[in-house]
C-alpha atoms as a PDB file:
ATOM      1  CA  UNK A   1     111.947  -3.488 -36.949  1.00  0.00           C
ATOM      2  CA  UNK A   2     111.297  -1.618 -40.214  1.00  0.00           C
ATOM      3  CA  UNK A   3     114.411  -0.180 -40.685  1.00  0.00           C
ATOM      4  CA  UNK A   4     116.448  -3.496 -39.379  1.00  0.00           C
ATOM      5  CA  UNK A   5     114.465  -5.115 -42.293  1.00  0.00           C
ATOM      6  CA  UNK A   6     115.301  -2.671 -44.932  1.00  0.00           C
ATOM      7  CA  UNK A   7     118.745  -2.222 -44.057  1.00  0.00           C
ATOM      8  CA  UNK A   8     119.433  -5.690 -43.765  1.00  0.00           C
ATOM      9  CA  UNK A   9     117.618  -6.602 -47.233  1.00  0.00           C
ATOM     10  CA  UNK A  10     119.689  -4.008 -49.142  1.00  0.00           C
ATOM     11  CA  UNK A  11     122.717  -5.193 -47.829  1.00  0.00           C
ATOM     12  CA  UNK A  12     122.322  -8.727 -48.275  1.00  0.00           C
ATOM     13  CA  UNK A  13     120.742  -7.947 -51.733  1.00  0.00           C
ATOM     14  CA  UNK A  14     124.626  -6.490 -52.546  1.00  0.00           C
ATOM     15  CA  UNK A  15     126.344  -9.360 -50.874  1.00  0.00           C
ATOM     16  CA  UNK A  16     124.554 -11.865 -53.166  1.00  0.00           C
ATOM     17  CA  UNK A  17     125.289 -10.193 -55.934  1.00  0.00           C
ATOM     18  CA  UNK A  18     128.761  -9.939 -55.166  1.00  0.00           C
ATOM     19  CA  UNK A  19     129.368 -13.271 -53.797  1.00  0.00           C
ATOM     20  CA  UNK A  20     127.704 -14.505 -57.393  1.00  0.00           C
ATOM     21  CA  UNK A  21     129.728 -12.374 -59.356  1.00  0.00           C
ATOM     22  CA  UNK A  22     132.748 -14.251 -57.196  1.00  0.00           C
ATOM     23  CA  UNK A  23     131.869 -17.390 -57.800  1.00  0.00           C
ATOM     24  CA  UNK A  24     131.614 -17.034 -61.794  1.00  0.00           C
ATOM     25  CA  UNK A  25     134.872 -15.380 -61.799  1.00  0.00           C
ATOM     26  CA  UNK A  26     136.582 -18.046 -60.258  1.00  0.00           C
ATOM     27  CA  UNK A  27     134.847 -20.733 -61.830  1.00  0.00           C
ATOM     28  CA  UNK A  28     135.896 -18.765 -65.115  1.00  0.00           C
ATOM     29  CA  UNK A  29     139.305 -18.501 -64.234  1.00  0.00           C
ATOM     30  CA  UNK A  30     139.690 -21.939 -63.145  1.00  0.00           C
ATOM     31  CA  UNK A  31     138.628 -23.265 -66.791  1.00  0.00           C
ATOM     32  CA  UNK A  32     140.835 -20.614 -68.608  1.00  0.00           C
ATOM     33  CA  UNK A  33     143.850 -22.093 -66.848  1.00  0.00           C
ATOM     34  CA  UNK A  34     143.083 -25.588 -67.232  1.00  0.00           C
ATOM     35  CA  UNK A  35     142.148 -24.774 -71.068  1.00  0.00           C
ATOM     36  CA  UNK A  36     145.515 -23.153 -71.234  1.00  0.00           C
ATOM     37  CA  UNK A  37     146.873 -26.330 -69.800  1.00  0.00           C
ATOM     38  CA  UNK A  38     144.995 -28.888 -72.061  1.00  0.00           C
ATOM     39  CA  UNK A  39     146.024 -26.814 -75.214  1.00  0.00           C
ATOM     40  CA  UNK A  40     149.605 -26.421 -73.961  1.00  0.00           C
ATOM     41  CA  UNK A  41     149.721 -30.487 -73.683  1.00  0.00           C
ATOM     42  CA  UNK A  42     148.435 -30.983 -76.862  1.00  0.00           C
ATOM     43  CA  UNK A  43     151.400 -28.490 -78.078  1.00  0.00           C
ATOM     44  CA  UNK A  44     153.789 -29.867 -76.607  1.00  0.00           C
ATOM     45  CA  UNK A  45     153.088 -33.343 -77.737  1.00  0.00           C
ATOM     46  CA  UNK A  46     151.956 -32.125 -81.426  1.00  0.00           C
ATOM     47  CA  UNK A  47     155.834 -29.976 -81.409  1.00  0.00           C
ATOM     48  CA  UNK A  48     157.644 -33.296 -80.123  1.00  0.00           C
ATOM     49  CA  UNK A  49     156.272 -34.997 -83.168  1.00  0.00           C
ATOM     50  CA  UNK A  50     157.367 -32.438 -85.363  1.00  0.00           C
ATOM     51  CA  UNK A  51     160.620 -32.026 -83.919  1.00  0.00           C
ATOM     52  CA  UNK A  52     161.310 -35.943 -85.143  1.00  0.00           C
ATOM     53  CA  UNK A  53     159.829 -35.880 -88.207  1.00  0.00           C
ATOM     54  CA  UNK A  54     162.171 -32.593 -89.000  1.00  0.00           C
ATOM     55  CA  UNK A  55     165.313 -34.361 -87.401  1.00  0.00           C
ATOM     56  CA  UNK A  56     164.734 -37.229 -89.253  1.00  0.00           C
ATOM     57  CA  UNK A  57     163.695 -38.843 -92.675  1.00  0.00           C
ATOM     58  CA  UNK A  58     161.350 -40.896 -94.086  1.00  0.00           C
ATOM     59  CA  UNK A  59     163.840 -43.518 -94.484  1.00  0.00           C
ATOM     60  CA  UNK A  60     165.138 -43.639 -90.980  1.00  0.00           C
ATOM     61  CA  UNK A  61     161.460 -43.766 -89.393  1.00  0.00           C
ATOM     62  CA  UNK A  62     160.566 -46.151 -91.582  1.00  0.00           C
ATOM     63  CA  UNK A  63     163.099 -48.770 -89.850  1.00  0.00           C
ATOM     64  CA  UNK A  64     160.889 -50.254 -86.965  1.00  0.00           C
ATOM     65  CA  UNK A  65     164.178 -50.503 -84.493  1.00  0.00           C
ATOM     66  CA  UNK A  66     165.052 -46.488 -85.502  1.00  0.00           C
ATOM     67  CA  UNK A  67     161.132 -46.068 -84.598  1.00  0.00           C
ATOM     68  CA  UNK A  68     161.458 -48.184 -81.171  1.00  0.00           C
ATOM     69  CA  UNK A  69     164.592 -46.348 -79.810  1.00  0.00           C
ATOM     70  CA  UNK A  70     162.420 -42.799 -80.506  1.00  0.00           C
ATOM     71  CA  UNK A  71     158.993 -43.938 -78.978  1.00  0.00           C
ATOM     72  CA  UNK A  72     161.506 -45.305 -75.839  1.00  0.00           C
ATOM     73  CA  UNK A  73     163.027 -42.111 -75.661  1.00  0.00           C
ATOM     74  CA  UNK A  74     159.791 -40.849 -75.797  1.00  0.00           C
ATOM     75  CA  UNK A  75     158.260 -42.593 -73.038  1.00  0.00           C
ATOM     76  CA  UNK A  76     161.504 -42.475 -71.077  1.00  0.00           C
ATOM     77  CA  UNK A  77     161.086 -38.469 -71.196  1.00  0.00           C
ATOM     78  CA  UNK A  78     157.091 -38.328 -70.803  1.00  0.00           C
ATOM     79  CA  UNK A  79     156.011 -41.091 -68.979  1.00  0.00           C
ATOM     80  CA  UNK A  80     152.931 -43.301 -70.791  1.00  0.00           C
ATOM     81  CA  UNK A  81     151.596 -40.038 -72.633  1.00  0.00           C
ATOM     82  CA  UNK A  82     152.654 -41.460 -75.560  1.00  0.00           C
ATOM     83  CA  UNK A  83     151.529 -45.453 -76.328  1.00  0.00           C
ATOM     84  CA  UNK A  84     152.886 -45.867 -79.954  1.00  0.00           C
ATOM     85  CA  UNK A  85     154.104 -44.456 -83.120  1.00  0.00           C
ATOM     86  CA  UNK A  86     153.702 -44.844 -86.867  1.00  0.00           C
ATOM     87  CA  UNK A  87     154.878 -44.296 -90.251  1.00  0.00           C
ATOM     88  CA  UNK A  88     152.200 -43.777 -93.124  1.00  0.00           C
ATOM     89  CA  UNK A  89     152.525 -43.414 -96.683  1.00  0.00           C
ATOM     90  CA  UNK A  90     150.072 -41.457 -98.663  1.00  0.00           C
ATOM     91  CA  UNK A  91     148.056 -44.693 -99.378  1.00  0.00           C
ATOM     92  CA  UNK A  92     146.793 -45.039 -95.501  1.00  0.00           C
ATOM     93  CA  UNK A  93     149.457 -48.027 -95.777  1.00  0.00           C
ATOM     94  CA  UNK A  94     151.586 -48.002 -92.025  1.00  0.00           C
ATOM     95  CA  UNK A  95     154.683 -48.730 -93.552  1.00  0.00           C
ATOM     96  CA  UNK A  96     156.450 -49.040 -89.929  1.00  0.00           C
ATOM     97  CA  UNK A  97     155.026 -49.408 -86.310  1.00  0.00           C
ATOM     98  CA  UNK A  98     155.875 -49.216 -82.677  1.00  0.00           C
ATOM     99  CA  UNK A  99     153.669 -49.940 -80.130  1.00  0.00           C
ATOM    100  CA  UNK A 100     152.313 -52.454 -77.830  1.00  0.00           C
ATOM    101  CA  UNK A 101     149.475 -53.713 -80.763  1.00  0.00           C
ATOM    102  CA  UNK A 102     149.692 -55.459 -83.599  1.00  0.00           C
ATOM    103  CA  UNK A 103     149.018 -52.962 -86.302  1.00  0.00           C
ATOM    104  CA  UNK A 104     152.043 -53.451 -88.626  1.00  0.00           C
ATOM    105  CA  UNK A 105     151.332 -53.050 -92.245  1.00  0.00           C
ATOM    106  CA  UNK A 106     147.271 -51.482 -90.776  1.00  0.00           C
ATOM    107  CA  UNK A 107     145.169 -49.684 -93.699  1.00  0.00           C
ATOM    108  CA  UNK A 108     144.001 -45.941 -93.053  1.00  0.00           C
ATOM    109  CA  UNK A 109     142.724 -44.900 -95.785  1.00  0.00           C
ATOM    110  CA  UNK A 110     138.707 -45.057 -95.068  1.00  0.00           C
ATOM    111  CA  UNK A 111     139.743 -44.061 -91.774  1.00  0.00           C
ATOM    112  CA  UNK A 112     138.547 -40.457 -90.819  1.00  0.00           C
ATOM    113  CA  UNK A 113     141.621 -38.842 -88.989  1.00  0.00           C
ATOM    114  CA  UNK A 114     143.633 -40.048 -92.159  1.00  0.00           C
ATOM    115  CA  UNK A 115     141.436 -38.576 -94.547  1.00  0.00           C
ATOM    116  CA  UNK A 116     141.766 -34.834 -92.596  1.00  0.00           C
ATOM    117  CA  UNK A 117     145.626 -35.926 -91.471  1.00  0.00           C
ATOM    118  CA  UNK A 118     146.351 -35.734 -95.664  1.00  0.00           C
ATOM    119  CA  UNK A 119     144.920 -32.299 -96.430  1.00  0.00           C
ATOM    120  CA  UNK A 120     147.088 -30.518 -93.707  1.00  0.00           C
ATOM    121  CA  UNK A 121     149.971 -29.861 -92.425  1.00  0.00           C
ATOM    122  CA  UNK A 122     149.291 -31.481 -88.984  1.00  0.00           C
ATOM    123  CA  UNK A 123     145.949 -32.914 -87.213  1.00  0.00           C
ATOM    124  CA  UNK A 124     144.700 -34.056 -83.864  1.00  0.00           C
ATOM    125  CA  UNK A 125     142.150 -36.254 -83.996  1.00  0.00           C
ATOM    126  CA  UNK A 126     138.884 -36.369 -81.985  1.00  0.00           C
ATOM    127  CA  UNK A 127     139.141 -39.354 -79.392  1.00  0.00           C
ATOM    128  CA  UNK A 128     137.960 -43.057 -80.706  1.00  0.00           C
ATOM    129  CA  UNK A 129     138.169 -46.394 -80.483  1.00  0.00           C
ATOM    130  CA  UNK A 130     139.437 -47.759 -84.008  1.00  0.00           C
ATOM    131  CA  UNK A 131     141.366 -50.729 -84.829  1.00  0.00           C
ATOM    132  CA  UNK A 132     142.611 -51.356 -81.001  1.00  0.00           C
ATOM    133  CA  UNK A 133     139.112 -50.888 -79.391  1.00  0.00           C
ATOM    134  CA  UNK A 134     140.669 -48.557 -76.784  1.00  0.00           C
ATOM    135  CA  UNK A 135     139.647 -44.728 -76.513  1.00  0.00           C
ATOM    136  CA  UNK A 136     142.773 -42.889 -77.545  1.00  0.00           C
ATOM    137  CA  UNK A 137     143.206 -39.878 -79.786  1.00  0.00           C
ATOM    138  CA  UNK A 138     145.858 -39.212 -82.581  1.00  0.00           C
ATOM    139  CA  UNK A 139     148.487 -36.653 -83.420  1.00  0.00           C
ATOM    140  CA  UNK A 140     149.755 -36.618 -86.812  1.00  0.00           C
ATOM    141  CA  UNK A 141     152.411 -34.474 -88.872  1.00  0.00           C
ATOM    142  CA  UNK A 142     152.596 -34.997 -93.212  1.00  0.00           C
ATOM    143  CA  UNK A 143     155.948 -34.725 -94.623  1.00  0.00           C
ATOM    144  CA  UNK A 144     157.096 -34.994 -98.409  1.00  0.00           C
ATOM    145  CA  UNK A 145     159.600 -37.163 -99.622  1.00  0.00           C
ATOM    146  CA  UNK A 146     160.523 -37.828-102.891  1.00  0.00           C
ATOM    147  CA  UNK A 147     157.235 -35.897-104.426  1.00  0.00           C
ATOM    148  CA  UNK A 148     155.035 -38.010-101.821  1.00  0.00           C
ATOM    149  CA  UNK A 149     153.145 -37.160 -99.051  1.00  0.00           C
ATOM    150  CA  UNK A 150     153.551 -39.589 -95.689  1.00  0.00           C
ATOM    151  CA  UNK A 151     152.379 -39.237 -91.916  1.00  0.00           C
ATOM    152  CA  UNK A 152     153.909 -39.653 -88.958  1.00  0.00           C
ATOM    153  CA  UNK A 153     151.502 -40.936 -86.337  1.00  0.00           C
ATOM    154  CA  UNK A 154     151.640 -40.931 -82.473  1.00  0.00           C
ATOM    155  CA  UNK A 155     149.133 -42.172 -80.226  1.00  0.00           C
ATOM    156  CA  UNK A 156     148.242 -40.429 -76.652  1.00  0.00           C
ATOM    157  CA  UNK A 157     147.210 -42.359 -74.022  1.00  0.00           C
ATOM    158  CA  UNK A 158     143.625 -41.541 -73.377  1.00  0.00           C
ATOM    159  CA  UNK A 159     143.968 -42.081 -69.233  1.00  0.00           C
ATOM    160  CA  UNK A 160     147.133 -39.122 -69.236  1.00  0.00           C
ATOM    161  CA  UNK A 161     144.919 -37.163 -70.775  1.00  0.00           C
ATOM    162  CA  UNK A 162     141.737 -37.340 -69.088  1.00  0.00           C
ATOM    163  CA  UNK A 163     143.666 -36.849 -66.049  1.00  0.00           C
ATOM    164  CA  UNK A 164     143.850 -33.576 -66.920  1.00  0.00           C
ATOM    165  CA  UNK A 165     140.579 -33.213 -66.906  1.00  0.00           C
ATOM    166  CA  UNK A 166     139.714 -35.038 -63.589  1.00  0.00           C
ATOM    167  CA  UNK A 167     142.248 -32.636 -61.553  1.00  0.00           C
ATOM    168  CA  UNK A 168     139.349 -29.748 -62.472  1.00  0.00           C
ATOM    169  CA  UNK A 169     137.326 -30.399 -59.092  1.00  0.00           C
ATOM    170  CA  UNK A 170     135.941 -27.794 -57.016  1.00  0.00           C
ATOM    171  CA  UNK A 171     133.899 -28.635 -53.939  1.00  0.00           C
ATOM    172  CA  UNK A 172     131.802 -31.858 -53.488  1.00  0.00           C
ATOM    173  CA  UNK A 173     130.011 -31.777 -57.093  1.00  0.00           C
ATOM    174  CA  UNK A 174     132.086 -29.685 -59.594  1.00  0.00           C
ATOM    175  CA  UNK A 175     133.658 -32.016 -62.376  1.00  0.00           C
ATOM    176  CA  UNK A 176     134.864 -30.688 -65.792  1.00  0.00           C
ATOM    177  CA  UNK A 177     134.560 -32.987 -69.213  1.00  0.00           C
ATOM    178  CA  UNK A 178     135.327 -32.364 -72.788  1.00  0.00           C
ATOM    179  CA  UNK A 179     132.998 -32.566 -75.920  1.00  0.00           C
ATOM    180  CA  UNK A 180     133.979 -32.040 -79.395  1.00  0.00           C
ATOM    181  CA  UNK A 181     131.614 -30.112 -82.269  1.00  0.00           C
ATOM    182  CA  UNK A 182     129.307 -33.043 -82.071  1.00  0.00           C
ATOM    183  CA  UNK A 183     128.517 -33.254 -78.676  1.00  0.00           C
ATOM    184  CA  UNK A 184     130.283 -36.269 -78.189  1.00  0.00           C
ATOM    185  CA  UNK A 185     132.474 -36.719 -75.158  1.00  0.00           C
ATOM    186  CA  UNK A 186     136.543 -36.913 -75.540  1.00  0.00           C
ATOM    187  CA  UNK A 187     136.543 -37.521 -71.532  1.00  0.00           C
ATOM    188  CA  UNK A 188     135.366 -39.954 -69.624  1.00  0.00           C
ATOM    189  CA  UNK A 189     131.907 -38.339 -67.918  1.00  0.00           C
ATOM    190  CA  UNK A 190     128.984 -39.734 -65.664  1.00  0.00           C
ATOM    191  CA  UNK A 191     125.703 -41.215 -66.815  1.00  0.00           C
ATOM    192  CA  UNK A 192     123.540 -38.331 -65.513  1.00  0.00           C
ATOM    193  CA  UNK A 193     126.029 -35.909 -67.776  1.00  0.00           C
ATOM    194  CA  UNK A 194     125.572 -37.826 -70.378  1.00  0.00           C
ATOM    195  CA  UNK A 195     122.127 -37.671 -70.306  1.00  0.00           C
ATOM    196  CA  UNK A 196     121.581 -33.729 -71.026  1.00  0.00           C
ATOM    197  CA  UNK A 197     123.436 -33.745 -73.786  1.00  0.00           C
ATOM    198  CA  UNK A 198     120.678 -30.701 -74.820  1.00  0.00           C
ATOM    199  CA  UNK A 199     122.221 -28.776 -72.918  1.00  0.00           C
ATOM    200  CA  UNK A 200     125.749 -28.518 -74.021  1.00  0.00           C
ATOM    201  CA  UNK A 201     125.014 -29.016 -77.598  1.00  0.00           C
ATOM    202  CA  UNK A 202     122.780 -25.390 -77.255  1.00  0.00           C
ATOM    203  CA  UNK A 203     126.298 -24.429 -74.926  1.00  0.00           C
ATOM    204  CA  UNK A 204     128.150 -25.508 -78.367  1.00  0.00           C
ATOM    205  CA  UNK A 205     125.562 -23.266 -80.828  1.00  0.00           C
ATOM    206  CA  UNK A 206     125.279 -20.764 -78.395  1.00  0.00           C
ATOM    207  CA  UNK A 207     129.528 -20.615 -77.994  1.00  0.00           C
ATOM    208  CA  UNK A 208     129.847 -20.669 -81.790  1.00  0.00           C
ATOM    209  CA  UNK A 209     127.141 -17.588 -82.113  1.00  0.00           C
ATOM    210  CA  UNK A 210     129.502 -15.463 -79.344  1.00  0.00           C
ATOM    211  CA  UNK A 211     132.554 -16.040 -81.763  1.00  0.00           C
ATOM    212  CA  UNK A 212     133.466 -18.859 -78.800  1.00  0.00           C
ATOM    213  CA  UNK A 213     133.467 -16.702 -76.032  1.00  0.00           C
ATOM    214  CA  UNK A 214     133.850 -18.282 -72.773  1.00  0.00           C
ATOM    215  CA  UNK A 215     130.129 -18.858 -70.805  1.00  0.00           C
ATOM    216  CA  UNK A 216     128.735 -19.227 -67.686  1.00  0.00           C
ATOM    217  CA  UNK A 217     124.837 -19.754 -67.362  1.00  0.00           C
ATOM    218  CA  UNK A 218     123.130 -21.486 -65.079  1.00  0.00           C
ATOM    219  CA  UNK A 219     120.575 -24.411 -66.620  1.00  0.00           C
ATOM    220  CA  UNK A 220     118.526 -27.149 -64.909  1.00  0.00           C
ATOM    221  CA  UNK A 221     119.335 -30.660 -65.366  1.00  0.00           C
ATOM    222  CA  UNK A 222     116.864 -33.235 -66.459  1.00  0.00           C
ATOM    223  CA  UNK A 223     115.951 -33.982 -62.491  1.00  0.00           C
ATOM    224  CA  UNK A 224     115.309 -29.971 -62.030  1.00  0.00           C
ATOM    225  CA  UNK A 225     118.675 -29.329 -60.527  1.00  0.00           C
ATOM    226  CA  UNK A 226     119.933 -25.912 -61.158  1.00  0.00           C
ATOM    227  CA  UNK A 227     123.775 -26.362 -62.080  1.00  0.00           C
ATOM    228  CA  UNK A 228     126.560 -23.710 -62.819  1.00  0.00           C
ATOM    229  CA  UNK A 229     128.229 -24.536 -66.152  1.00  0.00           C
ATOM    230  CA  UNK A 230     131.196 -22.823 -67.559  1.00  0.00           C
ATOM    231  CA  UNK A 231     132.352 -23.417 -71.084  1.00  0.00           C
ATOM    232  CA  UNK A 232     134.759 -22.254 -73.223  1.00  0.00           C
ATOM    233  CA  UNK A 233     136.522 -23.390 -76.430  1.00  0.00           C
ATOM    234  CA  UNK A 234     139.760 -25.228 -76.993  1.00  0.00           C
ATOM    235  CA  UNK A 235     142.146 -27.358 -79.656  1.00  0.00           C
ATOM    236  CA  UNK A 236     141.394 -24.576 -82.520  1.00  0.00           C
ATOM    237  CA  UNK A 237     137.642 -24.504 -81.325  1.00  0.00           C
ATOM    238  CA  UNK A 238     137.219 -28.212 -81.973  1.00  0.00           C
ATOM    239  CA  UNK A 239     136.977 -29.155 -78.158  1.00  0.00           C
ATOM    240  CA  UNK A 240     134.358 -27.415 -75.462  1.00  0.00           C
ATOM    241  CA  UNK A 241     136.019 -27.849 -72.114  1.00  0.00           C
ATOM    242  CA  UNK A 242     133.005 -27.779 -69.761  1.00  0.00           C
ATOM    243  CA  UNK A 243     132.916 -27.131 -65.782  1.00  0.00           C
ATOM    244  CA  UNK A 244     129.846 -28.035 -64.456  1.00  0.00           C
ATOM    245  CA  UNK A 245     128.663 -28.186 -60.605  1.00  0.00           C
ATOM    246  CA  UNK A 246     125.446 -28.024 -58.867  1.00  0.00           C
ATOM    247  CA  UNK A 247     124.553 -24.136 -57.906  1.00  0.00           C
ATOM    248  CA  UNK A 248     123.382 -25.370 -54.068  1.00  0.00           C
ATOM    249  CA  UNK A 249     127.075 -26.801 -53.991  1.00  0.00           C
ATOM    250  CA  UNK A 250     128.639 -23.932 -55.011  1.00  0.00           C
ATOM    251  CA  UNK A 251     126.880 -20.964 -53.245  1.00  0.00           C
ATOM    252  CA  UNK A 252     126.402 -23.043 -49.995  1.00  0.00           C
ATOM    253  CA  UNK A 253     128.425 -20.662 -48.005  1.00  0.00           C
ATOM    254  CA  UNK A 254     125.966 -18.011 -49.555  1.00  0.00           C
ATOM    255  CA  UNK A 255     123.086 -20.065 -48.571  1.00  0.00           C
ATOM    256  CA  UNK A 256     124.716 -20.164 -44.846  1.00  0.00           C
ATOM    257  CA  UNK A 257     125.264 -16.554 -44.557  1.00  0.00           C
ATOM    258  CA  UNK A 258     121.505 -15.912 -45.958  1.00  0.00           C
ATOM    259  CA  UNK A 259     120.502 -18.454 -43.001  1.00  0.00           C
ATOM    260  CA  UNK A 260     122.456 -16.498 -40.169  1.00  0.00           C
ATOM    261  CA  UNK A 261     121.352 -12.913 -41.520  1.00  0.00           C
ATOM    262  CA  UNK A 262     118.230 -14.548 -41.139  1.00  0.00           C
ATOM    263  CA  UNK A 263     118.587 -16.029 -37.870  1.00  0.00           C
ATOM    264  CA  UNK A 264     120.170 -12.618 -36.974  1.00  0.00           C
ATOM    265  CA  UNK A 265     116.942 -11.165 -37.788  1.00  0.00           C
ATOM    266  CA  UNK A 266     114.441 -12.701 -36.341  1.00  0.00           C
ATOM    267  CA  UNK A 267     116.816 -12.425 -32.874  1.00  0.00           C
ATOM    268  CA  UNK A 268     117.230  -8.795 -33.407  1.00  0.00           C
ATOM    269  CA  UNK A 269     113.269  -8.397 -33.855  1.00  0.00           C
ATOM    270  CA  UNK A 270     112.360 -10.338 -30.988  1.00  0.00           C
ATOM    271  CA  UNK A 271     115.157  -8.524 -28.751  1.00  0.00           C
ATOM    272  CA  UNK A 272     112.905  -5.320 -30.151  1.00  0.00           C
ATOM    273  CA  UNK A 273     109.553  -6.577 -29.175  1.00  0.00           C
ATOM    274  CA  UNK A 274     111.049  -7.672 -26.204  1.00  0.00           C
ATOM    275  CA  UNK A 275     112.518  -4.305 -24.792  1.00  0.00           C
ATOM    276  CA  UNK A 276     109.237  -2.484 -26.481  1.00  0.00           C
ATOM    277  CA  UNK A 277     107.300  -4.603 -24.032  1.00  0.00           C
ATOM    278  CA  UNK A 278     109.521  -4.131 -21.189  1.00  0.00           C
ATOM    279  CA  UNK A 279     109.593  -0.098 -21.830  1.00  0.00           C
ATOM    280  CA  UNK A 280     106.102   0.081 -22.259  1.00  0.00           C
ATOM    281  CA  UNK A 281     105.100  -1.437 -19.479  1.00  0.00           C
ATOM    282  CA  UNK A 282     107.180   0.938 -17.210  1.00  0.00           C
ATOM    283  CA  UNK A 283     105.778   3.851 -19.193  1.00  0.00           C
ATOM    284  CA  UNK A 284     102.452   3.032 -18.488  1.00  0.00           C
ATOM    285  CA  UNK A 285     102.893   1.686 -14.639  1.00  0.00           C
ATOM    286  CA  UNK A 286     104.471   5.467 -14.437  1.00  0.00           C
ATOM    287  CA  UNK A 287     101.378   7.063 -15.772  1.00  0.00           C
ATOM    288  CA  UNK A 288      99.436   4.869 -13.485  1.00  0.00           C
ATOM    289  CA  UNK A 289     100.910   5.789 -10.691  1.00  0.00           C
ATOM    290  CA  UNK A 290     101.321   9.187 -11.879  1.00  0.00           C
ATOM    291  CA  UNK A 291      97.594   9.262 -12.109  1.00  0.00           C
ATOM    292  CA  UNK A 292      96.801   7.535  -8.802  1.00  0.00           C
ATOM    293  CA  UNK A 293      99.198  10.406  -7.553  1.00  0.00           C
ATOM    294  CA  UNK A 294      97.120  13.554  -9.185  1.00  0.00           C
ATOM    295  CA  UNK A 295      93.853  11.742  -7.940  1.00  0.00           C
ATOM    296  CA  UNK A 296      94.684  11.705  -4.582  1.00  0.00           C
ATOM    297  CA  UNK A 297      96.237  15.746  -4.807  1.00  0.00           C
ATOM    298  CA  UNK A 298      91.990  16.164  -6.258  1.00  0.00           C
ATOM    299  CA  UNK A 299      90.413  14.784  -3.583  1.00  0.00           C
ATOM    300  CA  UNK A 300      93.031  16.730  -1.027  1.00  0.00           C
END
């Protein structure tokens, strides 16, 4: 029994540690692709916008039927990822619109994606609600004309792009979300999520401290459950793209291996004492009789 024990231990010692160090790396890989995805969408979206405001001039987007035909085109080639467009002079004024609001003529200039849109070349906003009252997120791309700096302005749909998010799910718990700098979420995410917010703000420190490295750690929740999270950085290290999924969830074919090596066990150590009773009974009815025997050859 001894050695069955020992043997047995040590190898499923080695298969938990290997079966863990599986598990991370696919977890890991899973995020790195869907980070390469997200950032790839946000690309492509922020490069269409440039294309148009490099094809054409302030003038021409500044006509709202010229705007309308591009945002249809738009649409026409991306589906609903893009909900409107506008043109912004360098006094947050939107000097042209298209779109399904009412936002002709809106003032930008307390507004905070403005205000960082104006001191670079091109800027993606964190997701809000602003004027609308709808979660969406903005790309926008300055231009000079005439010695004056305007924005072009395009708004993605905040559903398209949480769908992106939402197709990162891995057995019966595993959900991914998206938080920027600030801990605040740019995804839609559950109530319990959004209730250890400790957690991925230390995720966030601890990510900025590994010069944004990708992590996986495994951290209770405020009920005591032990989760897996994997995080790693995207959108120029303004976003955290985090997988998270409970740790019973995602080693339960570990856990059912662990029962059946354990089931195996306690088989194997009754099939032992078993055949150790069996074997020792015929030893020692052979002795006995073996002794019976030798008695009977003394008193001969």
């Amino acid at each position: 029994i001894t050695p069955m024990i020992l043997v047995s231990g040590l190898l499923l010692y080695q298969f938990q540690n290997s079966y863990r160090e599986k598990i991370y790396a696919h977890r890991g890989e899973v995020v790195q692709k869907h980070k390469q995805k997200i950032d790839g969408f946000l690309k492509e979206r922020l490069d269409d916008i440039r294309f148009l405001t490099r094809t054409f001039t302030f003038e021409e987007l500044s006509q709202e039927s010229f705007l309308q035909d591009r945002l249809f085109t738009l649409q026409e080639e991306f589906g609903p990822v893009f909900v409107d467009l506008g043109v912004v002079n360098e006094r947050g004024i939107q000097m042209a619109y298209s779109g399904p609001f009412k936002l002709g003529r809106a003032l930008y200039s307390d507004a905070e994606w403005f205000k960082k849109a104006m001191t670079r070349e091109y800027f993606i906003s964190d997701v809000f609600l602003g004027l609308r009252g709808l979660p969406h997120f903005i790309i926008a791309v300055r231009e000079n004309w005439k010695g004056q700096s305007w924005i072009f302005r395009a708004t993605i749909d905040f559903v398209a792009f949480n769908t992106l998010v939402e197709n990162i799910r891995i057995g019966q718990t595993g959900f991914a979300f998206i938080v920027n700098k600030d801990g605040e979420f740019q995804t839609q995410s559950l109530l319990e999520v959004a209730a250890c917010k400790k957690i991925y703000l230390d995720l966030l420190e601890e990510g900025k401290a590994g010069d944004n490295k990708m992590r996986i750690v495994e951290r209770c929740d405020i009920k005591g459950k032990q989760n897996i999270l994997v995080a790693d950085f995207l959108k120029g290290n303004d976003w955290l793209l985090v997988y998270q999924q409970d740790s019973a969830d995602a080693f339960s074919d570990l856990s059912r291996a662990l029962r059946w090596a354990i089931l195996i066990n306690l088989l194997g150590g009754l099939a032992i004492v078993t055949m150790a009773a069996i074997l020792s009974r015929r030893i020692v009815k052979r002795i006995t009789e073996a002794d019976q025997e030798k008695n009977k050859m003394d008193e001969q």
